[in-house]
N, C-alpha and C. Protein backbone atom coordinates (compact mmCIF):
# COMPACT_ATOMS: atom_id res chain seq x y z
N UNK A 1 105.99 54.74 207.44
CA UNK A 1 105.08 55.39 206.51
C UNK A 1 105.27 56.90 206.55
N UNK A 2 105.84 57.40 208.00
CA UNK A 2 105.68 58.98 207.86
C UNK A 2 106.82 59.22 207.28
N UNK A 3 107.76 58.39 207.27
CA UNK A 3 109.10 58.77 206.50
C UNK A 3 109.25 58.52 205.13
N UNK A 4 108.32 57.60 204.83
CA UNK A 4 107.94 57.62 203.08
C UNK A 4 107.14 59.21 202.52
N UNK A 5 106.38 59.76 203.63
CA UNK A 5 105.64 60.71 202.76
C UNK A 5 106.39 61.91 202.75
N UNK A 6 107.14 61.86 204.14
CA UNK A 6 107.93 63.03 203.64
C UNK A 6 108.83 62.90 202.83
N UNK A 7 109.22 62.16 202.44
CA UNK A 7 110.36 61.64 200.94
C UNK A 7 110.12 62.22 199.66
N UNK A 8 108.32 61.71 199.64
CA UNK A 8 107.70 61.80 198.47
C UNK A 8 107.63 63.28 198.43
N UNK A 9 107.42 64.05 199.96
CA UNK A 9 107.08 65.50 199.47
C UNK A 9 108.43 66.02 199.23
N UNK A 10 109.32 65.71 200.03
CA UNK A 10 110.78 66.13 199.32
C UNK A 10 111.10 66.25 198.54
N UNK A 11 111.00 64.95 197.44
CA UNK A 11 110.85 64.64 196.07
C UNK A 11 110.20 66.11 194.87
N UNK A 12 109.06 65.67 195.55
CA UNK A 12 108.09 66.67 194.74
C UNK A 12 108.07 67.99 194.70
N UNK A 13 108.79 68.56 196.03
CA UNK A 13 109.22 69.88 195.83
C UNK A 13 109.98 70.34 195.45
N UNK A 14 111.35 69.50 195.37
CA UNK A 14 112.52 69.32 194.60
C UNK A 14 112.30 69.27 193.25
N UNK A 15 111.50 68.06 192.88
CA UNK A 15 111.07 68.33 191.04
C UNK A 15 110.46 69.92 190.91
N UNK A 16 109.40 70.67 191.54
CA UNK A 16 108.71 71.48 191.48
C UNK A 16 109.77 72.64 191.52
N UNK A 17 110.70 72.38 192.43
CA UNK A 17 111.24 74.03 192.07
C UNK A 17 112.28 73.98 191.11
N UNK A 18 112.87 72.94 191.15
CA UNK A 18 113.73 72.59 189.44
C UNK A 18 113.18 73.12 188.32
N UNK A 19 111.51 72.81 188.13
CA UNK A 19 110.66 73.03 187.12
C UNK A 19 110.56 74.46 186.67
N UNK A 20 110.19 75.31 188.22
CA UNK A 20 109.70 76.45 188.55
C UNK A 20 111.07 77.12 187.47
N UNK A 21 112.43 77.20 188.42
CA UNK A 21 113.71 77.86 188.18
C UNK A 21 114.02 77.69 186.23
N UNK A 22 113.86 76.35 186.15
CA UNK A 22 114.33 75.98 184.78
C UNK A 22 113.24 77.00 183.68
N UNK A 23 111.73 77.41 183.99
CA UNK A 23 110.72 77.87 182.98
C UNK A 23 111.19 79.41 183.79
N UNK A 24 111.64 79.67 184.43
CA UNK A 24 111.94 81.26 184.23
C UNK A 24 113.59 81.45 184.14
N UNK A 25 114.50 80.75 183.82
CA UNK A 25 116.01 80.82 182.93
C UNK A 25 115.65 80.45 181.33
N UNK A 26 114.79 79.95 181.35
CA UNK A 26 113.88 79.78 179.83
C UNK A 26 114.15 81.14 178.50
N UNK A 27 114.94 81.18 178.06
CA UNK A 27 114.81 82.77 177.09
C UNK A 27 113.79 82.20 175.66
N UNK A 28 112.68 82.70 175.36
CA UNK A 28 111.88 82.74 174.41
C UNK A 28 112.89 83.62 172.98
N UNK A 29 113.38 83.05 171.81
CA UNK A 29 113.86 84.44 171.13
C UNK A 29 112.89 83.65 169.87
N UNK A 30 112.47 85.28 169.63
CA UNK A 30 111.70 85.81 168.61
C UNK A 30 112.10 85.88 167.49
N UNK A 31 112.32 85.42 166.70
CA UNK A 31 112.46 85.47 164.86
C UNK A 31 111.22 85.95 164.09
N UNK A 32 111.38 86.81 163.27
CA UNK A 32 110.37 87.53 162.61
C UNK A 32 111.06 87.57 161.47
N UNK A 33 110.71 87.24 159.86
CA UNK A 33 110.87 87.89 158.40
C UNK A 33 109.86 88.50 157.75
N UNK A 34 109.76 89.65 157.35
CA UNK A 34 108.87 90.48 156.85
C UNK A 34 109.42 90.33 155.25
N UNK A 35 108.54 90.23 154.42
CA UNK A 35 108.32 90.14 153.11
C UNK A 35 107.66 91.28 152.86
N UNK A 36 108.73 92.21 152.05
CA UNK A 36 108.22 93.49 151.81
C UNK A 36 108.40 93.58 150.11
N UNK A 37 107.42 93.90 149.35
CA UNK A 37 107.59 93.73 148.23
C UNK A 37 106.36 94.58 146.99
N UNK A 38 106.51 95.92 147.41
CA UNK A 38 105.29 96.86 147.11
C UNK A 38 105.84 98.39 147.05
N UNK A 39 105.85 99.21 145.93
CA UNK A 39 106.23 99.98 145.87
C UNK A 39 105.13 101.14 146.56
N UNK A 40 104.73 100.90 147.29
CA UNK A 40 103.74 102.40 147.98
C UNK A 40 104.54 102.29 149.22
N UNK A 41 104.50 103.63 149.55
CA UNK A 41 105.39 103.85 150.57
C UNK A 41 104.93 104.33 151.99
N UNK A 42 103.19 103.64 151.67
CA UNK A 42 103.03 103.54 152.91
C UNK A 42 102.89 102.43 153.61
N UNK A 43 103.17 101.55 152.52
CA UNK A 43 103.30 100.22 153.32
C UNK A 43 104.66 100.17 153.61
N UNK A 44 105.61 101.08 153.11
CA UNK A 44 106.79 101.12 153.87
C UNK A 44 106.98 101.67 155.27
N UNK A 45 106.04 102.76 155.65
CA UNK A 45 106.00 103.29 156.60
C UNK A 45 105.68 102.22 158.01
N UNK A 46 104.10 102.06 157.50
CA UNK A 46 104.09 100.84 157.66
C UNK A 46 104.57 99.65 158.59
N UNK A 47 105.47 99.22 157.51
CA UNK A 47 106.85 98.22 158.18
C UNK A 47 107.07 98.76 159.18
N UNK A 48 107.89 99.86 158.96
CA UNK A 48 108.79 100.25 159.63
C UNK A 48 108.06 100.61 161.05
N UNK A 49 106.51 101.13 160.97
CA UNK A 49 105.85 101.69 162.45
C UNK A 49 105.75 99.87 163.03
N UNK A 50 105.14 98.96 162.17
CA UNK A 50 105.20 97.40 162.91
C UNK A 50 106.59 96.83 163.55
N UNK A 51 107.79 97.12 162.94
CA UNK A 51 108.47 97.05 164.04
C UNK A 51 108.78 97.54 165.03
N UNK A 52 108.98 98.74 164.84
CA UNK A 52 109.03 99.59 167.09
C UNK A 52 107.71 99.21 167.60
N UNK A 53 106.62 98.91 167.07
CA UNK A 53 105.73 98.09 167.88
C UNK A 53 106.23 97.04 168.32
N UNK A 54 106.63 95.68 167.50
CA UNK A 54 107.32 95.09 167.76
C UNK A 54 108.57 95.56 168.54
N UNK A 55 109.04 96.14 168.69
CA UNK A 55 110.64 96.23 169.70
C UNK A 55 109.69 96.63 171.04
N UNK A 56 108.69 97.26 171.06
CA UNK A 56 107.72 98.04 172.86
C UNK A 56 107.63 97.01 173.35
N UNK A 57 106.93 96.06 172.57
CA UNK A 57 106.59 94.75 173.19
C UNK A 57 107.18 93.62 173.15
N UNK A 58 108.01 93.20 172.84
CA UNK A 58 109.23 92.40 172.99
C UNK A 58 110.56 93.17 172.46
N UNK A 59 110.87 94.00 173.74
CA UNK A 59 112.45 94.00 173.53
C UNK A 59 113.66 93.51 173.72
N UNK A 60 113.41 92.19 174.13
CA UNK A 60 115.03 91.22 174.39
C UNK A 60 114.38 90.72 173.29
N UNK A 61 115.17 89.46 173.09
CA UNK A 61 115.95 88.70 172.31
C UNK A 61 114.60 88.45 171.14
N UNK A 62 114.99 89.50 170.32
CA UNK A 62 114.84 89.62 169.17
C UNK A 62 114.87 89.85 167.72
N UNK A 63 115.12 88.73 166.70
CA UNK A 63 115.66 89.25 165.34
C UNK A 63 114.50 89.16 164.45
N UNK A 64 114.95 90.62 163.78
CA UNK A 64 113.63 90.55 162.60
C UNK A 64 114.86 90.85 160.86
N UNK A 65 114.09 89.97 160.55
CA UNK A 65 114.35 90.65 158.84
C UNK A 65 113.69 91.03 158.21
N UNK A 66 113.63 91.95 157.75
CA UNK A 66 112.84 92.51 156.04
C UNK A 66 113.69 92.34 154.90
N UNK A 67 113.30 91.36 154.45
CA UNK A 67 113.06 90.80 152.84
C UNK A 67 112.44 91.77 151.85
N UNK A 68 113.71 92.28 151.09
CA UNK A 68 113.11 93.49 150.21
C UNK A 68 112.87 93.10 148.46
N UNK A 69 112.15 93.35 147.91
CA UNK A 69 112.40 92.94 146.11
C UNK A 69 110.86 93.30 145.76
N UNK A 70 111.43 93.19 144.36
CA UNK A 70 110.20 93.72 143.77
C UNK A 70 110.32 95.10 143.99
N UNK A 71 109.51 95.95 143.48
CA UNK A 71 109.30 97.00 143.81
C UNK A 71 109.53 97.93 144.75
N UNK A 72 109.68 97.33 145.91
CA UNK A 72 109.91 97.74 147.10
C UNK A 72 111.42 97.94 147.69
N UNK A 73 112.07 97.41 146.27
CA UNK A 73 113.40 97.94 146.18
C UNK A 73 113.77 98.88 146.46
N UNK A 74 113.09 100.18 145.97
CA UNK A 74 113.80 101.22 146.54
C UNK A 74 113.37 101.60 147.52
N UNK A 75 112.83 100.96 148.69
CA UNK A 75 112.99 101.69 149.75
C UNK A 75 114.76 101.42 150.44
N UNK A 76 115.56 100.50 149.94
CA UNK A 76 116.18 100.77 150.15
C UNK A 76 117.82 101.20 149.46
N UNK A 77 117.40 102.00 148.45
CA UNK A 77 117.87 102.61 147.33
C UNK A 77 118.50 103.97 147.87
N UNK A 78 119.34 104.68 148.23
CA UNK A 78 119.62 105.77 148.40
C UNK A 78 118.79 106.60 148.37
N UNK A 79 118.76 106.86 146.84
CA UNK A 79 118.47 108.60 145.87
C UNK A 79 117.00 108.41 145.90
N UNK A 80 116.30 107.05 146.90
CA UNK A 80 114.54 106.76 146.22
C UNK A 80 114.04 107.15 147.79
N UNK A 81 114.92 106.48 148.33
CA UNK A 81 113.84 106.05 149.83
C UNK A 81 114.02 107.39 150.55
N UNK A 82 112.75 107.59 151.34
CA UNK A 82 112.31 108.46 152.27
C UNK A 82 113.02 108.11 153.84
N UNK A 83 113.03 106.98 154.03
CA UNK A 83 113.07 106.11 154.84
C UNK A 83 114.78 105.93 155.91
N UNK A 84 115.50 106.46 155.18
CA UNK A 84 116.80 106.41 155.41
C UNK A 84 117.32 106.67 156.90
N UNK A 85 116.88 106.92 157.17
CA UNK A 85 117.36 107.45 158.83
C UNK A 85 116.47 106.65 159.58
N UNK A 86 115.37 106.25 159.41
CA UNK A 86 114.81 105.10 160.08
C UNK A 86 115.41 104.02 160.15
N UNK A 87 115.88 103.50 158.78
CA UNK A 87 116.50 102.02 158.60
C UNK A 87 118.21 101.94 159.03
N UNK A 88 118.54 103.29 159.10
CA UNK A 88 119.95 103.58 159.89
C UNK A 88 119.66 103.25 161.39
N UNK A 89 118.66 103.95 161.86
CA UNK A 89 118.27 103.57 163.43
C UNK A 89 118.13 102.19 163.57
N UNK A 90 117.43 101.38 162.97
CA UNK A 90 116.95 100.19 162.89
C UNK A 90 117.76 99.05 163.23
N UNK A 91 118.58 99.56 162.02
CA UNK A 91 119.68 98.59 161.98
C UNK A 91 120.82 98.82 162.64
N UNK A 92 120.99 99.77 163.77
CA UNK A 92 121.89 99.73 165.07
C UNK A 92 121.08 99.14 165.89
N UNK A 93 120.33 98.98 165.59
CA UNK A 93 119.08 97.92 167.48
C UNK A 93 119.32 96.64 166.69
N UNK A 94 119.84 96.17 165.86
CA UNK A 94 119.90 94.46 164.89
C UNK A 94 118.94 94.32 163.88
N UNK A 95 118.14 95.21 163.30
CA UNK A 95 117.20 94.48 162.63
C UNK A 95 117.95 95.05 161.25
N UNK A 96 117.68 94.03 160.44
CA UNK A 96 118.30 93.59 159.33
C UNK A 96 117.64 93.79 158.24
N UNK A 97 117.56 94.30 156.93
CA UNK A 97 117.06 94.93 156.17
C UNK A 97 118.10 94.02 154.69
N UNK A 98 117.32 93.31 154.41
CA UNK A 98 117.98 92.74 152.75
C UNK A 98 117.11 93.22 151.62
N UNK A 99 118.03 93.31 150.38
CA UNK A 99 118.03 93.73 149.20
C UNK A 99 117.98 92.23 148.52
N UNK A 100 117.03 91.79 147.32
CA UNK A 100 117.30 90.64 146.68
C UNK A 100 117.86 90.97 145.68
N UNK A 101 119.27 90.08 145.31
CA UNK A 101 119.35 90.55 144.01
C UNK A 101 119.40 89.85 142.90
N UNK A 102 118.40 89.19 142.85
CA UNK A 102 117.25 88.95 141.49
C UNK A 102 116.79 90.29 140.87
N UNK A 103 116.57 91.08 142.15
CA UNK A 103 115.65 92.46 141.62
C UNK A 103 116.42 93.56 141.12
N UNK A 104 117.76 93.42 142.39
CA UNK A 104 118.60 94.66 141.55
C UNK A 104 118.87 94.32 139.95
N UNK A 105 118.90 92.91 139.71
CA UNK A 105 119.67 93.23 138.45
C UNK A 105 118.19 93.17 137.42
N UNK A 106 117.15 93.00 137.66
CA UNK A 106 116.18 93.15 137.23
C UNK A 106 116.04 95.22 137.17
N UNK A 107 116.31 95.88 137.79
CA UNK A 107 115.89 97.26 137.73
C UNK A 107 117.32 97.86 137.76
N UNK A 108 118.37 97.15 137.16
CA UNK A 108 119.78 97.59 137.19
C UNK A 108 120.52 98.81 138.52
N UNK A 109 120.19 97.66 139.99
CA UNK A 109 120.59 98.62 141.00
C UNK A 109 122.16 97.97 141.49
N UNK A 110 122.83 98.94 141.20
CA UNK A 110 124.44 98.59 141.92
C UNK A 110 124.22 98.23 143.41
N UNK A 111 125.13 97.62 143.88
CA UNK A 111 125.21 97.33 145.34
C UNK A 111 125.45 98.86 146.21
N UNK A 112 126.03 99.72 145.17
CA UNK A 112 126.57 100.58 145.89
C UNK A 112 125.78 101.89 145.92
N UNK A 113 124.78 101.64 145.26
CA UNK A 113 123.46 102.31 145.60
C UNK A 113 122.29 101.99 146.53
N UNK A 114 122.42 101.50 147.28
CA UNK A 114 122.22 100.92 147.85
C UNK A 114 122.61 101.36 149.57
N UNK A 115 121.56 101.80 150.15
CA UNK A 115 121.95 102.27 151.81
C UNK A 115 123.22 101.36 152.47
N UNK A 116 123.95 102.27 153.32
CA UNK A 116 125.27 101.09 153.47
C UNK A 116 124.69 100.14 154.68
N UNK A 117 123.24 100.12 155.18
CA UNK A 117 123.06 99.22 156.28
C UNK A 117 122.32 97.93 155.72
N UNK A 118 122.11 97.80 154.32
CA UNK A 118 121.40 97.13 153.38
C UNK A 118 122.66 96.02 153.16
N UNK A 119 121.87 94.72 153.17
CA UNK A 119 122.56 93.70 153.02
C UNK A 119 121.65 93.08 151.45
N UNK A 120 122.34 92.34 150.95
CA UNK A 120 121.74 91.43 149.97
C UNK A 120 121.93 90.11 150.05
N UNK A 121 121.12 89.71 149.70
CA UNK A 121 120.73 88.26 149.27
C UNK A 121 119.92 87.40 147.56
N UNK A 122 120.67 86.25 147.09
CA UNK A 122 120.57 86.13 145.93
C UNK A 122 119.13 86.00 145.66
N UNK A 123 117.99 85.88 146.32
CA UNK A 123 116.96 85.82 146.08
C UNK A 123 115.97 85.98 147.34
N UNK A 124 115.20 87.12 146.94
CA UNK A 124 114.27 87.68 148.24
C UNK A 124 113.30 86.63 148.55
N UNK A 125 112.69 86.22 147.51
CA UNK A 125 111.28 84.86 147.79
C UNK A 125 112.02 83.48 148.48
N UNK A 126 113.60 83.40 147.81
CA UNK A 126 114.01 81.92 148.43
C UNK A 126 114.55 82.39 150.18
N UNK A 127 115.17 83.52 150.28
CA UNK A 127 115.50 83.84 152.18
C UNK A 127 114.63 83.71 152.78
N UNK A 128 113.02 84.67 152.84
CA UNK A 128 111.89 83.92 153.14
C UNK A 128 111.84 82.52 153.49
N UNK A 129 111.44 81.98 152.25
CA UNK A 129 111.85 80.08 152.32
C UNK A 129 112.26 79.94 153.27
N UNK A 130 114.02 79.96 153.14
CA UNK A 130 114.71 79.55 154.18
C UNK A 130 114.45 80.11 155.44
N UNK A 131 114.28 81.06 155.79
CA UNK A 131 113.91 81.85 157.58
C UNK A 131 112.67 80.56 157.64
N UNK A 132 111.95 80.71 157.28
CA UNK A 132 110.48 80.04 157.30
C UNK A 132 111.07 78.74 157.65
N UNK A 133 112.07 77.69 157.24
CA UNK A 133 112.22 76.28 157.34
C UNK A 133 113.03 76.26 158.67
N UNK A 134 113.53 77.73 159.09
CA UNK A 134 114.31 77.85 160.21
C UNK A 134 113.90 78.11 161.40
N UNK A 135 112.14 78.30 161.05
CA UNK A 135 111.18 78.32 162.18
C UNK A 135 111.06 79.93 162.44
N UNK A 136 111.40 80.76 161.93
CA UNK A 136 110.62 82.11 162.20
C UNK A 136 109.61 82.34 161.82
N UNK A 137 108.71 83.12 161.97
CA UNK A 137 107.68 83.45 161.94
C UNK A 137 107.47 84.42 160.82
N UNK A 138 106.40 84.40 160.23
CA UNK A 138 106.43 85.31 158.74
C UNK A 138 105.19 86.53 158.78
N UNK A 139 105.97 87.34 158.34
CA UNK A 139 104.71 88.54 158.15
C UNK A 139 104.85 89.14 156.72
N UNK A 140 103.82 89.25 156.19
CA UNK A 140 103.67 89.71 154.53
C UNK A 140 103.53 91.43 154.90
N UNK A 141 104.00 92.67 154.55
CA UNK A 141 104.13 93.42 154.79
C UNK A 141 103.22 93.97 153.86
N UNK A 142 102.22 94.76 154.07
CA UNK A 142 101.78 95.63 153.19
C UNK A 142 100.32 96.49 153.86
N UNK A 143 99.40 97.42 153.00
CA UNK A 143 98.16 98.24 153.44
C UNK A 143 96.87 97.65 153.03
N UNK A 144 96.09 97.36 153.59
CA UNK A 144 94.79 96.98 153.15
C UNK A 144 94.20 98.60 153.05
């Protein structure tokens, strides 16, 4: 009997630190899409202050996108946005900044007007969608 219980505790400490080791090699990564779609530019600011919040408090393994259209096109427009040296910084730490272009060709914006860290995508409301079915997490960007 004393050699059964120490078995069992063998056992059990063995499962227990397997458990322990396996939930801290565990990496949590963070997916975030921001739906930005508002021409005031302080909800651009905004954005942009919610993510380095976001990066203070989770800085490993994390990807965010902002989903741009509508109106909010030109923040990432060259000759419009204020913003330009932020979203240059930004997007050397990975965060990703798309242009829909439903909208450019709706407000006739060339690709090449367009900041060179600006990516596009054929439709800002359907990437959303898709991030969303891909299990990230969604934030509607804007000022109350």
């Amino acid at each position: 009997m004393k050699n059964t219980s120490r078995l069992i505790f063998l056992l059990f400490t063995m499962v227990f630190s397997f458990q322990f080791c396996y939930a801290q090699t565990e990496i949590k990564e963070h997916k975030i899409v921001i739906q930005l779609n508002t021409a005031d530019t302080t909800a651009w600011s905004s954005t942009i202050g919610n993510i380095k919040n976001i990066q203070k408090i989770l800085p490993n393994h994390l990807q965010i996108e902002v989903v741009v259209h509508g109106k909010a096109i030109y923040l990432l427009v060259k000759d419009k946005t204020y913003f330009a040296n932020e979203i240059a910084s930004l997007t050397k730490e990975g965060i990703v900044f798309s242009a829909c272009e439903n909208t450019m060709r709706k407000y006739k914006i060339e690709k090449a007007e367009l900041l060179v860290e600006a990516n596009t995508v054929p439709s800002g409301v359907v990437e959303v969608i898709l991030k969303q079915e891909q299990g990230w997490r969604y934030l509607k960007a804007g000022v109350n």
